[in-house]
Protein backbone atom coordinates (compact mmCIF):
# COMPACT_ATOMS: atom_id res chain seq x y z
CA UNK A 1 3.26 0.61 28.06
CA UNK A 2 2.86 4.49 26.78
CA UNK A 3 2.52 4.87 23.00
CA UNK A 4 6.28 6.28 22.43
CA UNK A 5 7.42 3.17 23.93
CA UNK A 6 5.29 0.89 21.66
CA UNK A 7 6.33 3.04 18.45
CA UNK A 8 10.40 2.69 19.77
CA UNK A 9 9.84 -0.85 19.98
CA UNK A 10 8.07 -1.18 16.52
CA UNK A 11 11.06 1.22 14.74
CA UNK A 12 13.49 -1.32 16.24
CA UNK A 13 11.64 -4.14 14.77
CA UNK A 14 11.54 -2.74 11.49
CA UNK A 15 15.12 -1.44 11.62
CA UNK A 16 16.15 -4.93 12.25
CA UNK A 17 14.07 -6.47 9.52
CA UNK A 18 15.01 -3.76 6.53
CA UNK A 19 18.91 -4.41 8.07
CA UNK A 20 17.87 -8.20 7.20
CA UNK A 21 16.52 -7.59 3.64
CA UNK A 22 18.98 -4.76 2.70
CA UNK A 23 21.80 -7.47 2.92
CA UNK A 24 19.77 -10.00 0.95
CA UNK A 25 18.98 -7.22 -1.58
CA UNK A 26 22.88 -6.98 -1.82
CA UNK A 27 23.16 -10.41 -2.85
CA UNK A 28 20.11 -10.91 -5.16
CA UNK A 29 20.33 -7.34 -6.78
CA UNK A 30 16.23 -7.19 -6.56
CA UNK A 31 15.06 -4.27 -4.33
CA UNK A 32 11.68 -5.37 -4.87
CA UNK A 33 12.02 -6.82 -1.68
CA UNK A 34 11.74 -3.67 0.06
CA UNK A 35 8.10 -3.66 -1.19
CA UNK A 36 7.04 -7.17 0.50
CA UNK A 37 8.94 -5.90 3.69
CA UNK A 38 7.07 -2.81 3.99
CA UNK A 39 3.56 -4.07 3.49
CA UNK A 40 4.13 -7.18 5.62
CA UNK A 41 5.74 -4.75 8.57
CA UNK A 42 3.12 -2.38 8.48
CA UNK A 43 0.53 -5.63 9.03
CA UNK A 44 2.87 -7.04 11.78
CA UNK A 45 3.02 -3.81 13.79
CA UNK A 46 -0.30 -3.63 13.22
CA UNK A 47 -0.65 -6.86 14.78
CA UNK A 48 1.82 -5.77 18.00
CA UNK A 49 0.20 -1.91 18.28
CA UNK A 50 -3.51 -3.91 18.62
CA UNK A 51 -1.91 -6.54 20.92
CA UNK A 52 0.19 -4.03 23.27
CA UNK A 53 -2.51 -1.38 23.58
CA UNK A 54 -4.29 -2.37 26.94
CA UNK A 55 -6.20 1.12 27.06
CA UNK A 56 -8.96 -0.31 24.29
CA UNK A 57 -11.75 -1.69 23.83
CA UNK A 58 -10.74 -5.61 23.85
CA UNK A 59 -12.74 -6.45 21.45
CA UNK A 60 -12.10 -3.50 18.94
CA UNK A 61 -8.22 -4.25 19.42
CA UNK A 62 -8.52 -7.76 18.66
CA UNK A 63 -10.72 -6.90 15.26
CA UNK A 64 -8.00 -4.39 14.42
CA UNK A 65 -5.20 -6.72 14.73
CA UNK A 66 -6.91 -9.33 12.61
CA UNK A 67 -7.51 -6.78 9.91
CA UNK A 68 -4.51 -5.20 9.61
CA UNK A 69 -2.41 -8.81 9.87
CA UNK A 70 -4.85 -10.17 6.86
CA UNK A 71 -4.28 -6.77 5.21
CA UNK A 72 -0.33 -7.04 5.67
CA UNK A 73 -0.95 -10.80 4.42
CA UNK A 74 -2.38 -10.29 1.47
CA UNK A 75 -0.29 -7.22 -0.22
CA UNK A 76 2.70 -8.58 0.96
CA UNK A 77 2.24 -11.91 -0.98
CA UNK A 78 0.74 -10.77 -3.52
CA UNK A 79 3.80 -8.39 -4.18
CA UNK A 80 6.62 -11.45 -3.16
CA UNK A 81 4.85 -13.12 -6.06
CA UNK A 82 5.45 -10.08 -8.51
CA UNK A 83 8.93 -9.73 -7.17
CA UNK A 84 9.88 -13.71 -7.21
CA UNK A 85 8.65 -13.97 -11.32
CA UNK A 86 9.80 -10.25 -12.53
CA UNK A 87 13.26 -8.52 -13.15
CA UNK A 88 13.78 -5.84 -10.55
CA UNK A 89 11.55 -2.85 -10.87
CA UNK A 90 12.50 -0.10 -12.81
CA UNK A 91 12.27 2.49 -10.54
CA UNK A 92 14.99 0.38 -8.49
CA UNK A 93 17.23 0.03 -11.43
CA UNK A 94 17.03 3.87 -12.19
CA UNK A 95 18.02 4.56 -8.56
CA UNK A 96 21.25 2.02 -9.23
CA UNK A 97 22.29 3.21 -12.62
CA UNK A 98 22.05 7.07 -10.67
CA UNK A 99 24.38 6.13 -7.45
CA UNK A 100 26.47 3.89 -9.19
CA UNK A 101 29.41 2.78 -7.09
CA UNK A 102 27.26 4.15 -3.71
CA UNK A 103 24.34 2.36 -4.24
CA UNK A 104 25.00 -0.24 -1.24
CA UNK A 105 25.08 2.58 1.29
CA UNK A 106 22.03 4.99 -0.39
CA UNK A 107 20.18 1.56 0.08
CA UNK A 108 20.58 0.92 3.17
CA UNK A 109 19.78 4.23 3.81
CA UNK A 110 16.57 3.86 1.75
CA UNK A 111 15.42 0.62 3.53
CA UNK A 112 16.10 2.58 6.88
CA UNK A 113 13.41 5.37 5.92
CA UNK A 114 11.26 2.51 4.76
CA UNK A 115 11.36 1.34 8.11
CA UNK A 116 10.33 4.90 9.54
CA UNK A 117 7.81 4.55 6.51
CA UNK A 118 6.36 1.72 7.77
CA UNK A 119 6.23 2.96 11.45
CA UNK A 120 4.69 6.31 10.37
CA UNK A 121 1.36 4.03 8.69
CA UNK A 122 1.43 2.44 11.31
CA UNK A 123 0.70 5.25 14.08
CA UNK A 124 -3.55 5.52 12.73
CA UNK A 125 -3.43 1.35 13.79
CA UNK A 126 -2.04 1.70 17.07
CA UNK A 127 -4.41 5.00 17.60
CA UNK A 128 -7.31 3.07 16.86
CA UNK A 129 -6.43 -0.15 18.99
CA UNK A 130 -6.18 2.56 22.01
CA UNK A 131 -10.23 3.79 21.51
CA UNK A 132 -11.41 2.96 24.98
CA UNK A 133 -15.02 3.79 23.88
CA UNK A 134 -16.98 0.08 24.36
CA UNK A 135 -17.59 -1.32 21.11
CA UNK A 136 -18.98 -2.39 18.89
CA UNK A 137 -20.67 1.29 17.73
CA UNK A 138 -21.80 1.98 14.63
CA UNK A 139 -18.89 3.54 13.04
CA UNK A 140 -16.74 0.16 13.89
CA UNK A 141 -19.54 -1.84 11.86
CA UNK A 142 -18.46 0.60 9.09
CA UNK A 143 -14.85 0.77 9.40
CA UNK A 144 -15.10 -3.05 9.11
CA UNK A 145 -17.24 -2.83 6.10
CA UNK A 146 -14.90 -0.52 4.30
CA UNK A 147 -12.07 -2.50 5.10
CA UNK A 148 -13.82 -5.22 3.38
CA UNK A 149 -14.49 -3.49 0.12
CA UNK A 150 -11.24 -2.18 -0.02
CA UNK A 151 -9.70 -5.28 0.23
CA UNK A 152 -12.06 -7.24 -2.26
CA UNK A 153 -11.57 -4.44 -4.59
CA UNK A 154 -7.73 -4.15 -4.29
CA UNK A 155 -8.00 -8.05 -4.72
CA UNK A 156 -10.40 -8.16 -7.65
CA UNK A 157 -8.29 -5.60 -9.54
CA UNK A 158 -4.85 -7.15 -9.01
CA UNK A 159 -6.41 -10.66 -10.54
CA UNK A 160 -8.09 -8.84 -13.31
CA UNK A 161 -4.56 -7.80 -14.35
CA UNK A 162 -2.93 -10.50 -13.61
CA UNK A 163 -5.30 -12.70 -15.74
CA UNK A 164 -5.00 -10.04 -18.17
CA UNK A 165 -1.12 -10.11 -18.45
CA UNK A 166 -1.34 -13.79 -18.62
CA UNK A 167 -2.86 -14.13 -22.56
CA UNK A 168 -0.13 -13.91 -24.74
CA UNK A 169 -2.02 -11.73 -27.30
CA UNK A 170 -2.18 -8.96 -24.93
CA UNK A 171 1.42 -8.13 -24.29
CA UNK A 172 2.06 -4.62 -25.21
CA UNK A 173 -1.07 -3.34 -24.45
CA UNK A 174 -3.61 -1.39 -22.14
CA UNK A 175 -5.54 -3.54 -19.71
CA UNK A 176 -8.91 -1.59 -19.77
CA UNK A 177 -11.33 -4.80 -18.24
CA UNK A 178 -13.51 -4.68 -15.38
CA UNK A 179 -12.28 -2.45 -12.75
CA UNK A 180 -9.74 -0.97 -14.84
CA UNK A 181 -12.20 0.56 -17.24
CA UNK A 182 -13.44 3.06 -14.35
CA UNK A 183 -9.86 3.91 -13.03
CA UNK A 184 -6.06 3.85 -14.39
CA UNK A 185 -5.17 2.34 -10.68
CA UNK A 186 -8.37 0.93 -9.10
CA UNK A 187 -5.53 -1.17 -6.93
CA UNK A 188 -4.07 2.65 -5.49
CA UNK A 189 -7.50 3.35 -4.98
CA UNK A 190 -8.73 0.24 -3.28
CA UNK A 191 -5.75 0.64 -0.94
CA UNK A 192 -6.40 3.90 -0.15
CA UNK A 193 -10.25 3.83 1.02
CA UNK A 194 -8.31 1.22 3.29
CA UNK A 195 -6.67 3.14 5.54
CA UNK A 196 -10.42 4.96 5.71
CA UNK A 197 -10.99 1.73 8.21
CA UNK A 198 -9.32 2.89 10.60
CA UNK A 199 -10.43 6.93 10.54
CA UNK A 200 -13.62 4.88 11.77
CA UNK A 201 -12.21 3.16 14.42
CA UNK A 202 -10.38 5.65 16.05
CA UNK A 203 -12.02 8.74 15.35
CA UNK A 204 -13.98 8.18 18.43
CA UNK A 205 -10.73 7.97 20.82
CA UNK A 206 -8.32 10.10 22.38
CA UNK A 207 -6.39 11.50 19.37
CA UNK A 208 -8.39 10.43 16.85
CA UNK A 209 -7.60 13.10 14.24
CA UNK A 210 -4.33 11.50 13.94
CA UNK A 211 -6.17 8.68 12.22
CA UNK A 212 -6.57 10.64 9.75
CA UNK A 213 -3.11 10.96 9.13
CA UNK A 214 -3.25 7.84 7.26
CA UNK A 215 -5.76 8.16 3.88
CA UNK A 216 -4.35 11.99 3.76
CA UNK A 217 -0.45 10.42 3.93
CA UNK A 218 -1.07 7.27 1.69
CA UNK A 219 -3.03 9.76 -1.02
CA UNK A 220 0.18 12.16 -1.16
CA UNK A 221 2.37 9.18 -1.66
CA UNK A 222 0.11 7.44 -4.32
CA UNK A 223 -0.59 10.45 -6.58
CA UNK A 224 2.45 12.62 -6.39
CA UNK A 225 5.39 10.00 -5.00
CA UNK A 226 5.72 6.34 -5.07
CA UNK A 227 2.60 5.14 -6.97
CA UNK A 228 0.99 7.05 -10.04
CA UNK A 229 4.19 9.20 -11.65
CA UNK A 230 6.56 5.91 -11.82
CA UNK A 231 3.93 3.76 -12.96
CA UNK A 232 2.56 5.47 -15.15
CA UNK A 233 6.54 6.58 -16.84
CA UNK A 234 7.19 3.27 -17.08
CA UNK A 235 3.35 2.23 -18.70
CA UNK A 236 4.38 5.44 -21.38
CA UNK A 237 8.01 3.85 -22.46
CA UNK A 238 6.32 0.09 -22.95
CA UNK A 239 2.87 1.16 -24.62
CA UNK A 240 3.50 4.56 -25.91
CA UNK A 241 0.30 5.79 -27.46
CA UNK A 242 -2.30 3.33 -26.52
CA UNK A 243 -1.53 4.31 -22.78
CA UNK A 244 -1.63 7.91 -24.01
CA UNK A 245 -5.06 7.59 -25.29
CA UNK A 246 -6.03 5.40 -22.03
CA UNK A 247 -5.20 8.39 -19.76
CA UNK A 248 -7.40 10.56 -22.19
CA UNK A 249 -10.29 8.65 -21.16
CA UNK A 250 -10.11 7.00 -17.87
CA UNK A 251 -9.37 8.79 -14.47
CA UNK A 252 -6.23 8.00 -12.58
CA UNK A 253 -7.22 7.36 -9.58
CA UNK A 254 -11.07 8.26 -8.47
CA UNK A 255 -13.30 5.68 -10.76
CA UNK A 256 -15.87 6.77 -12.94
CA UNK A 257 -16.84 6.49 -16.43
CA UNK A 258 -14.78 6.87 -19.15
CA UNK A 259 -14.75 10.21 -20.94
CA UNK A 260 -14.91 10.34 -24.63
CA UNK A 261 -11.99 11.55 -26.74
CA UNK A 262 -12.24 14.47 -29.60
CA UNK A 263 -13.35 12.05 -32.05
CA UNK A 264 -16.25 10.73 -29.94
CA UNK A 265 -15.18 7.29 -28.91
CA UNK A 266 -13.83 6.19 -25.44
């Protein structure tokens, strides 16, 4: 099957699931949801692009499948559980109160493009399933051990705030433990050197460069789109000046140590 007919097939897929999830969005008035649908579609056409792709290296395809389906796995849980206990994100209300009596249609349009979305990630996967070089080479062994420090990072970050937003006496203020201390969004970052997997992978393979595609895309939308300016809005309306004074000191998105403020404390 030729790679245009594996992405149609994945769009269609995707199409049909954001169709799915766009109605229950209309009846739960969460579009959260679109979150969970994305990360869990980009780890099931993961899973299909590694099966379907008889041009590579067997084993390769089968270690890609299995770590982009635990990938998809894991984020998409771990953001049903944010959805299931939260009120609807802000960013999702915002876009509501702004289309007012067209919201149903712009969101279905906006779950269709996160469909496309999801396809578009999905492209440096189904590159690197199609490596034909016989594995496994060195730069598999360290796409696999990136892969595995992005996700333990991504993983260790989300519980550190998680178990920090759990103790009452910390509502209202600036998570700065462990991982957090280095970076404003270790989590962004985390995810990011994932997608650095698969650059190692591929690279090797007819087309390779488009694996690249992937870090360079995910960076744009972290730092400039759909990750750092929203968050970080919303972090300035609920905690003001202490999150003021934490973006003084801490880096956004690379980690590294803090930086002192004026008065010569972190």
């Amino acid at each position: 099957m030729s790679a245009w007919h594996v992405l149609g097939y994945g769009w269609a897929v995707m199409a049909a699931l954001m169709l799915a999830l766009w109605l229950v969005q209309w009846r739960t008035r969460n579009a959260g949801i679109v979150d969970v649908a994305w990360a869990a579609g980009v780890g099931l056409l993961g899973v299909l692009f590694a099966l379907s792709s008889t041009g590579g290296d067997p084993a390769r395809r089968m270690l890609i499948g299995l770590m982009a389906g635990l990938w998809g796995l894991r984020l998409a849980g771990h953001l049903a559980r944010r959805v299931r206990g939260e009120a609807e994100d802000g960013r999702y209300r915002a876009l509501r109160a702004s289309w007012g009596s067209r919201t149903q249609p712009y969101m279905f349009l906006f779950f269709q493009v996160q469909a496309l979305w999801a396809v578009m990630f999905a492209i440096p996967i189904l590159v690197a399933a199609r490596n034909p070089v016989p594995g496994p080479t060195w730069l598999d062994w360290l796409g696999l051990a990136i892969w595995g420090l992005a996700i333990g990072g991504e993983m260790l970050a989300d519980h550190q705030l998680r178990r920090f937003r759990a103790k009452p006496g910390n509502r209202g203020r600036v998570c700065q433990e462990g991982l957090w201390h280095y970076s404003r969004h270790p989590n962004y970052f985390f995810e990011w050197l994932h997608w650095w997997a698969y650059v190692c992978l591929g690279l090797p393979g007819p087309y390779g460069w488009i694996t690249l595609l992937g870090p360079a895309v995910m960076l744009v939308f972290l730092l400039k789109v759909t990750g750092i300016p929203p968050t970080e809005a919303r972090a300035l309306e609920s905690r003001g000046e202490a999150y003021r004074r934490y973006q003084q000191t801490t880096n956004a998105f690379f980690p590294g140590p803090p930086r002192k403020t004026s008065g010569g404390n972190p």
